[in-house]
PDB file of N, CA and C in Angstrom:
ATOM      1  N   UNK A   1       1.741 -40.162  41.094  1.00  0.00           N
ATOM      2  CA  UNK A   1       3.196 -40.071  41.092  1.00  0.00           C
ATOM      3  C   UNK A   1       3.836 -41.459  41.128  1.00  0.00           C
ATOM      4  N   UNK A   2       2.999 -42.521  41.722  1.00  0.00           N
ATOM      5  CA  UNK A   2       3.331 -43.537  42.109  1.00  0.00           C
ATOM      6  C   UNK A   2       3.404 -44.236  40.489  1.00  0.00           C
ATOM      7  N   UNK A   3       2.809 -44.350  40.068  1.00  0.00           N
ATOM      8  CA  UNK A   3       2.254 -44.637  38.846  1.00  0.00           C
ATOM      9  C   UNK A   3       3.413 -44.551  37.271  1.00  0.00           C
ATOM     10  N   UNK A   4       3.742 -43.094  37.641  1.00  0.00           N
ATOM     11  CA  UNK A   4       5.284 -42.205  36.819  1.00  0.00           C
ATOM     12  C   UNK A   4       6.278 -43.524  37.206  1.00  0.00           C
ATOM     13  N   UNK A   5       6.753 -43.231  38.488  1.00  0.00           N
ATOM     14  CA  UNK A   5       7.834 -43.784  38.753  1.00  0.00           C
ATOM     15  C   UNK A   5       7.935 -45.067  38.566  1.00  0.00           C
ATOM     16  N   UNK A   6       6.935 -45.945  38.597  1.00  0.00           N
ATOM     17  CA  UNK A   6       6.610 -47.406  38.534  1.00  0.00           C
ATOM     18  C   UNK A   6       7.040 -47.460  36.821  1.00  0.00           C
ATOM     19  N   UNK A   7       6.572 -46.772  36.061  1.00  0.00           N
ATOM     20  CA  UNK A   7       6.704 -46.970  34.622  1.00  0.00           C
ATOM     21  C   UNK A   7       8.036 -46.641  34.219  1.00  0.00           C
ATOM     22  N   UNK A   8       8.731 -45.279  34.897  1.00  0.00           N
ATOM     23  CA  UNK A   8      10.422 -45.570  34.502  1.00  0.00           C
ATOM     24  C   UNK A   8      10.988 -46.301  35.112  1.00  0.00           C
ATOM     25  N   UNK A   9      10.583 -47.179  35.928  1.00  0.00           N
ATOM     26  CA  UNK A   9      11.669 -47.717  36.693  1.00  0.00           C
ATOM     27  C   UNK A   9      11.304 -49.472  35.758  1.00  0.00           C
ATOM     28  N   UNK A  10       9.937 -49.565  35.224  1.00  0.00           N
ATOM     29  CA  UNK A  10       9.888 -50.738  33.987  1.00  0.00           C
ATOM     30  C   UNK A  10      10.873 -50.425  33.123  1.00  0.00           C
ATOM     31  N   UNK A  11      10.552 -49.192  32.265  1.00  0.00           N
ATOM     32  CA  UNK A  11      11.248 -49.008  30.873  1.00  0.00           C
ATOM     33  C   UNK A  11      12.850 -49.322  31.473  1.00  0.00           C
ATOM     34  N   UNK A  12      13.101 -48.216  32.536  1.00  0.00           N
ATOM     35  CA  UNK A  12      14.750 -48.643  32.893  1.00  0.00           C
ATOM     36  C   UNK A  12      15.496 -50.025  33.023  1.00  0.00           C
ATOM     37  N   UNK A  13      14.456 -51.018  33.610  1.00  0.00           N
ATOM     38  CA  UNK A  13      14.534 -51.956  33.848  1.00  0.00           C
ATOM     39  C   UNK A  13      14.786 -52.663  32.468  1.00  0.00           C
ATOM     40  N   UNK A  14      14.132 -52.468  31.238  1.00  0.00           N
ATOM     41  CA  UNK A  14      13.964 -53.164  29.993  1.00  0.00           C
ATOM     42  C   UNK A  14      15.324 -52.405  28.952  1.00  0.00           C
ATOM     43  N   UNK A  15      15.625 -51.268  29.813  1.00  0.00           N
ATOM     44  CA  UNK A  15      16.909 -50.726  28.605  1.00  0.00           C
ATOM     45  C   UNK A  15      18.245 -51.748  29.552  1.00  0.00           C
ATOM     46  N   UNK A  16      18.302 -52.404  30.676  1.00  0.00           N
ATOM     47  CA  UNK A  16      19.233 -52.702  31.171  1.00  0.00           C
ATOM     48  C   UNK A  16      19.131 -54.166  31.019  1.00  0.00           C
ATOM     49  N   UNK A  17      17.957 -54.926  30.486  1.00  0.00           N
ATOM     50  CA  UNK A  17      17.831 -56.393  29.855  1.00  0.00           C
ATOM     51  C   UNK A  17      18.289 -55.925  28.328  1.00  0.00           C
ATOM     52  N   UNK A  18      18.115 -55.272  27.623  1.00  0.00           N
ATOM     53  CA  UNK A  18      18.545 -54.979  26.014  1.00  0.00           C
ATOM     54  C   UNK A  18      20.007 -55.347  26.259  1.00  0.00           C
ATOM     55  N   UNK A  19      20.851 -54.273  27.081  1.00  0.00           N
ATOM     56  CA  UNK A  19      22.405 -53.995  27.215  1.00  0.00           C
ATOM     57  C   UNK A  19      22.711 -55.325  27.329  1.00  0.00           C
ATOM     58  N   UNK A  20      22.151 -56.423  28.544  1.00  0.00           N
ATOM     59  CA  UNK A  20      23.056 -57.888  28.837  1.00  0.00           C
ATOM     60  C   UNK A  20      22.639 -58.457  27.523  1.00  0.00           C
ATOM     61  N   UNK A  21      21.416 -58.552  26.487  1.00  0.00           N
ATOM     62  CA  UNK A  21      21.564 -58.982  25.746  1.00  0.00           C
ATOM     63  C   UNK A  21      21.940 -58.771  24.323  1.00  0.00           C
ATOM     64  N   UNK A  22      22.446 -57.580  24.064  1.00  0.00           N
ATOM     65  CA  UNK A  22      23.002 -56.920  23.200  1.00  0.00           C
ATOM     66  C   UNK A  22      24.767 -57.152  23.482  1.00  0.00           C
ATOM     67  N   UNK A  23      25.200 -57.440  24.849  1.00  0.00           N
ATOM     68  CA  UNK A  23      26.768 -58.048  24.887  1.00  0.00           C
ATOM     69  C   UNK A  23      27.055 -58.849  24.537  1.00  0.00           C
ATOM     70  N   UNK A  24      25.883 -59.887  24.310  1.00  0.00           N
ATOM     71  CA  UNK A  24      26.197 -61.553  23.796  1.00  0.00           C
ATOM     72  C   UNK A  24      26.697 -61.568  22.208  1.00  0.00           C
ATOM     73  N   UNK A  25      26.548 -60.539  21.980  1.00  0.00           N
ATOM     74  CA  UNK A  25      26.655 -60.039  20.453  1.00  0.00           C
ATOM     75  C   UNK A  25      27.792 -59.759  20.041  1.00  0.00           C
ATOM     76  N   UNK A  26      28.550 -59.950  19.070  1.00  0.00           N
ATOM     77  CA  UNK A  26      29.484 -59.323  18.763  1.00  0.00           C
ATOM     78  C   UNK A  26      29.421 -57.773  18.326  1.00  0.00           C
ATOM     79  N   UNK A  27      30.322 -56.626  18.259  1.00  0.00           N
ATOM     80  CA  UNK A  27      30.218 -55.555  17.954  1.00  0.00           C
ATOM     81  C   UNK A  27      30.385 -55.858  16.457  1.00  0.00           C
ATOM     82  N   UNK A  28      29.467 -55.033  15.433  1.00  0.00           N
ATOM     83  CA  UNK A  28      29.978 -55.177  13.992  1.00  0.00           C
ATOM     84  C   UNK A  28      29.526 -53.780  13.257  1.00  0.00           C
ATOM     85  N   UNK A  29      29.344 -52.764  13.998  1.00  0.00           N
ATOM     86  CA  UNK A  29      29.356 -51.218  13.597  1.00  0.00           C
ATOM     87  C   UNK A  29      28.125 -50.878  13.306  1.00  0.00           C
ATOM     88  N   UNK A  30      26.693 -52.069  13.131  1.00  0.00           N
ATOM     89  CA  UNK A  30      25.845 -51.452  13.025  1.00  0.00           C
ATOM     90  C   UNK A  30      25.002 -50.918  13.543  1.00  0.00           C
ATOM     91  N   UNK A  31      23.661 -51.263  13.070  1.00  0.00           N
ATOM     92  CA  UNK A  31      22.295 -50.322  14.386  1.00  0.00           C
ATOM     93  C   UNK A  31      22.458 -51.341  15.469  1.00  0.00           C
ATOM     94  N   UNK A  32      22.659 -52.042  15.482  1.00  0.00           N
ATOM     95  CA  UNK A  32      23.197 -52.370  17.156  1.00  0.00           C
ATOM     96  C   UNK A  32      23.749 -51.709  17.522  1.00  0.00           C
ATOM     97  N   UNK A  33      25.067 -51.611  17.101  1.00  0.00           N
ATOM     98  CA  UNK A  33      25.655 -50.799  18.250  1.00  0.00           C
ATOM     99  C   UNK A  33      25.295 -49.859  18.448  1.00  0.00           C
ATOM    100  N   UNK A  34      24.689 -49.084  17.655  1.00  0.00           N
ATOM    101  CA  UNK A  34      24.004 -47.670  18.387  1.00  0.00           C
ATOM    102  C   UNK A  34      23.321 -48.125  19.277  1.00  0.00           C
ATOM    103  N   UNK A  35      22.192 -48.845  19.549  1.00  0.00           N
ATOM    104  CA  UNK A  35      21.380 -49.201  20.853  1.00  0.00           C
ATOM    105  C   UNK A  35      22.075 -49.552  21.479  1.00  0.00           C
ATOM    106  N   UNK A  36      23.220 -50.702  21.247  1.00  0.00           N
ATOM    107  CA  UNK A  36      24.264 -51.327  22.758  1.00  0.00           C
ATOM    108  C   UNK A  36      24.652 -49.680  23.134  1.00  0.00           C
ATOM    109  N   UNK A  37      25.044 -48.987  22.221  1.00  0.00           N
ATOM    110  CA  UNK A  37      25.989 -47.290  23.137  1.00  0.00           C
ATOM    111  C   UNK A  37      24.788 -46.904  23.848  1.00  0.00           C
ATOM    112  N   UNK A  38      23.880 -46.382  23.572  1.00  0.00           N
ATOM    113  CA  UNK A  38      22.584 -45.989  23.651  1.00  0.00           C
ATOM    114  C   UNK A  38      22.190 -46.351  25.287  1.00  0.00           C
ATOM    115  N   UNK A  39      21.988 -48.316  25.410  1.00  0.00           N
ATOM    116  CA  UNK A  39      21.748 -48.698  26.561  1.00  0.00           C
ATOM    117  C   UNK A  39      23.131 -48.345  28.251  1.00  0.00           C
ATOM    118  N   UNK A  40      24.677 -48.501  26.880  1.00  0.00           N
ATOM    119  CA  UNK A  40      25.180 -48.125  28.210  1.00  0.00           C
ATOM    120  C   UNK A  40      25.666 -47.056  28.776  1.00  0.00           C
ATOM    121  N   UNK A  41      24.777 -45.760  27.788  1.00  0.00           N
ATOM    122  CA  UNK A  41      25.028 -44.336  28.439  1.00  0.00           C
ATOM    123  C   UNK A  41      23.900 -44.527  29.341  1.00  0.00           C
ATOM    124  N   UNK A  42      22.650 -44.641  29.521  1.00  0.00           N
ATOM    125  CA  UNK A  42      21.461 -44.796  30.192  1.00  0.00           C
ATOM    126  C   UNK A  42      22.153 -45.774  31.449  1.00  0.00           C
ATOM    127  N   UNK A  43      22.775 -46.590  31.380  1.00  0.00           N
ATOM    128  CA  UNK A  43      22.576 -47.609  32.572  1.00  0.00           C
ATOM    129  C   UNK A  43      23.872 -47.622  33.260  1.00  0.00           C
ATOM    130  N   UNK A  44      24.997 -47.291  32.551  1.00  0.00           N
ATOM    131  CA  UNK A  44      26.229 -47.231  33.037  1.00  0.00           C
ATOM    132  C   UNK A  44      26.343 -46.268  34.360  1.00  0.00           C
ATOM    133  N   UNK A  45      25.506 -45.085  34.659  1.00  0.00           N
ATOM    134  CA  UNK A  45      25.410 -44.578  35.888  1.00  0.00           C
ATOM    135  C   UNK A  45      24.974 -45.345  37.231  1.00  0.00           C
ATOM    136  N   UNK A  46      23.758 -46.189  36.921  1.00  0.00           N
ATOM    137  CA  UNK A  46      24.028 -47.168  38.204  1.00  0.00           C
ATOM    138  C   UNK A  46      24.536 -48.566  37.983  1.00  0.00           C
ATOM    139  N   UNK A  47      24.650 -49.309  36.744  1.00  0.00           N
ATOM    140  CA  UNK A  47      25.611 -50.280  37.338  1.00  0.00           C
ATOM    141  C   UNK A  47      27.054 -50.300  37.156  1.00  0.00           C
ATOM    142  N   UNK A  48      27.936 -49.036  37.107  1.00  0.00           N
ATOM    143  CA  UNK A  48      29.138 -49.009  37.362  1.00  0.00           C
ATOM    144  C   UNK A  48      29.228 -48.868  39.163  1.00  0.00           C
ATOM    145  N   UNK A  49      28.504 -47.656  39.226  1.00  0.00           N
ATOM    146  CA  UNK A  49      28.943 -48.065  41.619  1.00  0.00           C
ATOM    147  C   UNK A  49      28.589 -49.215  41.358  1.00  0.00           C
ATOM    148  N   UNK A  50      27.587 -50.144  41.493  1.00  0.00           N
ATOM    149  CA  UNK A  50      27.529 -51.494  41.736  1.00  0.00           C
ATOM    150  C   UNK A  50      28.034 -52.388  41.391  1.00  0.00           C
ATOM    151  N   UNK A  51      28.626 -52.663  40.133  1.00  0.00           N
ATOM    152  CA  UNK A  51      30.030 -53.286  39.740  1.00  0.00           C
ATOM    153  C   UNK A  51      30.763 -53.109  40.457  1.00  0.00           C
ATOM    154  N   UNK A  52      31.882 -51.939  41.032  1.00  0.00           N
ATOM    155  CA  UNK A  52      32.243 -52.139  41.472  1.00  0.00           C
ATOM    156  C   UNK A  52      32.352 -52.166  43.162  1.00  0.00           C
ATOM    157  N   UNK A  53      31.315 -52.377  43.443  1.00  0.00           N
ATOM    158  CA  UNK A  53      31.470 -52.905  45.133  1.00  0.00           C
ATOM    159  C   UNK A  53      30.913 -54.405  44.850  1.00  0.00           C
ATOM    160  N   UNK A  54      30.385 -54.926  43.967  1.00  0.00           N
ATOM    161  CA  UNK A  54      29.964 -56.381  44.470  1.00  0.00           C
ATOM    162  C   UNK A  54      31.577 -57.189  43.853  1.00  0.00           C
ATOM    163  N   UNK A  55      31.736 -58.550  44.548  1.00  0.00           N
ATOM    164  CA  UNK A  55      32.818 -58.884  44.538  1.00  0.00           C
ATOM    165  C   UNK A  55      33.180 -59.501  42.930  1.00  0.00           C
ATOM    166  N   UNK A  56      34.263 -59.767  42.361  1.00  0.00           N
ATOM    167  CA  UNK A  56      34.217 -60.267  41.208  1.00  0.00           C
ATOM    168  C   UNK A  56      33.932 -61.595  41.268  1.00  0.00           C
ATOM    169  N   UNK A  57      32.913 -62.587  40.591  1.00  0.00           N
ATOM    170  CA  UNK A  57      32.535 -63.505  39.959  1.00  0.00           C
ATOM    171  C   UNK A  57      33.166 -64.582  39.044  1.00  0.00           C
ATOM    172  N   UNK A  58      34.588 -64.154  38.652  1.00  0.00           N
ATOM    173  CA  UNK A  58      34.896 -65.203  37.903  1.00  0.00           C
ATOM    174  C   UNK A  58      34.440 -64.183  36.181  1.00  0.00           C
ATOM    175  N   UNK A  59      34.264 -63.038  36.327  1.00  0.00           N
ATOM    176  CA  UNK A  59      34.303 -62.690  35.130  1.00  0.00           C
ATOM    177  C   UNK A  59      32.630 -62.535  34.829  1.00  0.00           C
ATOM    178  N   UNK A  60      31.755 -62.702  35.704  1.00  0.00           N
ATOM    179  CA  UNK A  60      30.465 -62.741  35.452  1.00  0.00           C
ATOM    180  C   UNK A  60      29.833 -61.469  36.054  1.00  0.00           C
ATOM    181  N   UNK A  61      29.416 -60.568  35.357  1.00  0.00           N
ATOM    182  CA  UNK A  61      29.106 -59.281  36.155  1.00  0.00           C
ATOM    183  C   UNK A  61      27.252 -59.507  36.357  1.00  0.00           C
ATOM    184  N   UNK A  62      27.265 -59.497  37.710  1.00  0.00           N
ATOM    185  CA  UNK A  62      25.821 -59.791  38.753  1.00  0.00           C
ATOM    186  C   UNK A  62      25.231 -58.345  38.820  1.00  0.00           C
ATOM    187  N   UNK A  63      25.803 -57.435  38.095  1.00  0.00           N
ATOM    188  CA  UNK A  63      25.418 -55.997  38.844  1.00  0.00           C
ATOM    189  C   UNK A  63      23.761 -55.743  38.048  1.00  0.00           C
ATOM    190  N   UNK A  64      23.591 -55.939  36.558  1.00  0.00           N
ATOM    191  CA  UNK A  64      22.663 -55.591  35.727  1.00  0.00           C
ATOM    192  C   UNK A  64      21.689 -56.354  36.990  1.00  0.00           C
ATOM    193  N   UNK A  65      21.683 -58.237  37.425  1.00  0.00           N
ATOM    194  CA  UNK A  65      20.606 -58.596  38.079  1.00  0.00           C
ATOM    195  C   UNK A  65      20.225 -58.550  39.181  1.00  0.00           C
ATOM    196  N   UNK A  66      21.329 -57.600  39.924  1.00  0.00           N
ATOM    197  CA  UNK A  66      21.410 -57.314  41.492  1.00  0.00           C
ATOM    198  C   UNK A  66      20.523 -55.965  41.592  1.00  0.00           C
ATOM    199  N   UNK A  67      20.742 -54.683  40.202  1.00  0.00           N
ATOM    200  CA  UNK A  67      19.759 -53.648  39.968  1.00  0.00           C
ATOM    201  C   UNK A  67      18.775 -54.128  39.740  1.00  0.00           C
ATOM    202  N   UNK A  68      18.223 -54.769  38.552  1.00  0.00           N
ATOM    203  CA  UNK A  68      17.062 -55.482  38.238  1.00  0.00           C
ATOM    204  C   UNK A  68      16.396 -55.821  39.584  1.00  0.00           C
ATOM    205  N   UNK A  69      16.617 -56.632  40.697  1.00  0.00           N
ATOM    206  CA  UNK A  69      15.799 -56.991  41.456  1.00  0.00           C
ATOM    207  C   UNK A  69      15.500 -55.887  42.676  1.00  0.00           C
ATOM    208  N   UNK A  70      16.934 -54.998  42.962  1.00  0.00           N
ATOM    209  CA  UNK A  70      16.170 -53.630  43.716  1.00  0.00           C
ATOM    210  C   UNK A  70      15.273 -53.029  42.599  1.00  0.00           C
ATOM    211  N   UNK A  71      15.260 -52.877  41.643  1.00  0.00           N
ATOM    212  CA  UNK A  71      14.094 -51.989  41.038  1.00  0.00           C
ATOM    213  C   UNK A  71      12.931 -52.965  41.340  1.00  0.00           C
ATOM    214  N   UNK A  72      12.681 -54.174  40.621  1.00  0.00           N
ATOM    215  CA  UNK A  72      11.497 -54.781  41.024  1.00  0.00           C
ATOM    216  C   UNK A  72      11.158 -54.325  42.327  1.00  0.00           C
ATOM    217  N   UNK A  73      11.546 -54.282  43.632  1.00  0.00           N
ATOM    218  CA  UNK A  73      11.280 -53.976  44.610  1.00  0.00           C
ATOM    219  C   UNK A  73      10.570 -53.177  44.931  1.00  0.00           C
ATOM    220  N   UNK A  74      11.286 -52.114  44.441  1.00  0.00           N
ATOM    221  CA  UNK A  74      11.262 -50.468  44.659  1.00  0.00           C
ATOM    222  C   UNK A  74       9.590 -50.890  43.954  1.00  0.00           C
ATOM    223  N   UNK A  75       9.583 -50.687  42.838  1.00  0.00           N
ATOM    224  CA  UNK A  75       8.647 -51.017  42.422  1.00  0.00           C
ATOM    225  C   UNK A  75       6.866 -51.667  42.848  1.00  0.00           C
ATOM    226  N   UNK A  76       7.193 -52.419  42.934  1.00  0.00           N
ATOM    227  CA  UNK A  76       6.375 -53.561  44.171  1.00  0.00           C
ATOM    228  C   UNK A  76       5.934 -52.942  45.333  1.00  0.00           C
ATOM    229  N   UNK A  77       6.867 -52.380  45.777  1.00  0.00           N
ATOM    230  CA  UNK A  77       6.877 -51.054  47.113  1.00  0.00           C
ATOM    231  C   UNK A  77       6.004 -49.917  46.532  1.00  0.00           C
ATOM    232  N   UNK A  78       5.979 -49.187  45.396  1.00  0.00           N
ATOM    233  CA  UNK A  78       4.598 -48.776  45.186  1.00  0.00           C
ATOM    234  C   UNK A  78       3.393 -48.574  44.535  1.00  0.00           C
ATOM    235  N   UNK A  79       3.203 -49.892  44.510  1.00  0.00           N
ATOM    236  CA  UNK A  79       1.757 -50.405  44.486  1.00  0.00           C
ATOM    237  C   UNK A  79       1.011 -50.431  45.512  1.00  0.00           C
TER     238      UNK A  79
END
């Protein structure tokens, strides 16, 4: 079981590195953007609560690397 969860919580982890780097992008209607929509129906459930409780940045949203490192955790935790 340990094993399951360790592997979605990688893949999750890798659809929520696509999204920050799929923003650097401009939108231009194509198969990108289907994957940018794609990544932020999948991820927009946990880093919207976390957006908004961590404080604003100056315009820099910390939430994608503040999840990223509780998952590593979580993660790490079971092994």
């Amino acid at each position: 079981m340990g094993g399951l969860l360790a592997t979605l919580i990688y893949f999750f982890t890798l659809v929520i590195l696509a999204r920050v780097i799929l923003s650097w992008f401009p939108s231009r209607g194509g198969p990108l953007d289907v994957v940018r929509e794609w990544a932020t129906r999948i991820t927009e459930p946990v880093l919207g609560p976390v957006r908004r409780v961590l404080p604003s940045m100056g315009g820099l949203d910390l939430s994608p690397l503040l999840v990223m490192i509780v998952l590593n955790v979580v993660s790490a935790s079971l092994r």
